[in-house]
Protein backbone atom coordinates (compact mmCIF):
# COMPACT_ATOMS: atom_id res chain seq x y z
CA UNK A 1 -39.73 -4.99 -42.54
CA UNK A 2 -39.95 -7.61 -45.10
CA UNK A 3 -36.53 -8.47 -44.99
CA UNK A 4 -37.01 -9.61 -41.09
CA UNK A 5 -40.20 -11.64 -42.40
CA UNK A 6 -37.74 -13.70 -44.61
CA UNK A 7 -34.94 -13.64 -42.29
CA UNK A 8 -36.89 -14.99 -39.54
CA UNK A 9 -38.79 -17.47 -42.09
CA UNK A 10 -35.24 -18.96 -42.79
CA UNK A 11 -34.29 -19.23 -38.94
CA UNK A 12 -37.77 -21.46 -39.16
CA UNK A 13 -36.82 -23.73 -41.88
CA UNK A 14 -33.07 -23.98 -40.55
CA UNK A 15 -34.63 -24.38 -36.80
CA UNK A 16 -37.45 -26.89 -38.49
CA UNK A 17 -34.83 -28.80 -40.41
CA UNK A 18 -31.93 -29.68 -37.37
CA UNK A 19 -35.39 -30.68 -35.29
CA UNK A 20 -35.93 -27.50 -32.92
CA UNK A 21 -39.83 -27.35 -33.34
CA UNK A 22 -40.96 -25.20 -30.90
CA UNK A 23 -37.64 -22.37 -32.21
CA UNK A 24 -39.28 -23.35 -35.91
CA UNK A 25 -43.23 -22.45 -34.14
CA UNK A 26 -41.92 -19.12 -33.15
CA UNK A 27 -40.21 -18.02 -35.77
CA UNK A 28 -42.59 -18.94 -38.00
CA UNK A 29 -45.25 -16.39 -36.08
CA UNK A 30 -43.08 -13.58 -35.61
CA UNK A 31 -42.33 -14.39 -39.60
CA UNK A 32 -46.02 -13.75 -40.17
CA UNK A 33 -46.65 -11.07 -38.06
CA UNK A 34 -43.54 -8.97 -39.92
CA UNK A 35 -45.27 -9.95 -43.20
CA UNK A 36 -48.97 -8.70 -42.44
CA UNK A 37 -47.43 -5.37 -40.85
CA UNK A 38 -45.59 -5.04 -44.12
CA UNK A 39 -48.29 -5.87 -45.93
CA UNK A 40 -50.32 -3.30 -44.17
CA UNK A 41 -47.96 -0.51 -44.15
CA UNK A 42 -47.27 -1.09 -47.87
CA UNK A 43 -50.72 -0.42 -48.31
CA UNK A 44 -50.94 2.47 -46.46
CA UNK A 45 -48.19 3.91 -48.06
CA UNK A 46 -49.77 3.09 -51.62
CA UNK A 47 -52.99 5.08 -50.90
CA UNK A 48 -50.87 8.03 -49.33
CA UNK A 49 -49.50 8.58 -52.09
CA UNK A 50 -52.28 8.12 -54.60
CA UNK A 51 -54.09 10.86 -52.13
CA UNK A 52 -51.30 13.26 -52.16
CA UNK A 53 -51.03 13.06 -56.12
CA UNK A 54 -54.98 13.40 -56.72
């Protein structure tokens, strides 16, 4: 999951770079999208496991 957060975050900066701003604006939101759902999943995961061990 995070490596489609950082794939899509370069398709922004290549998009934002040649001039494309609204490709740049959407990859940029599914970027961050990707990234909190990692984020939150990570977490999850983290606490699942700290249950399962205690």
């Amino acid at each position: 999951m995070l490596h489609y957060a950082v794939v899509f975050l370069v398709i922004a900066l290549i998009a934002a770079i040649f001039g494309f701003g609204g490709i740049a604006a959407g990859a940029v939101g599914i970027a961050k999208i990707l990234f909190f759902v990692f984020v939150v999943l990570a977490v999850l995961s983290f606490l699942a496991s700290i249950i399962r061990k205690g």
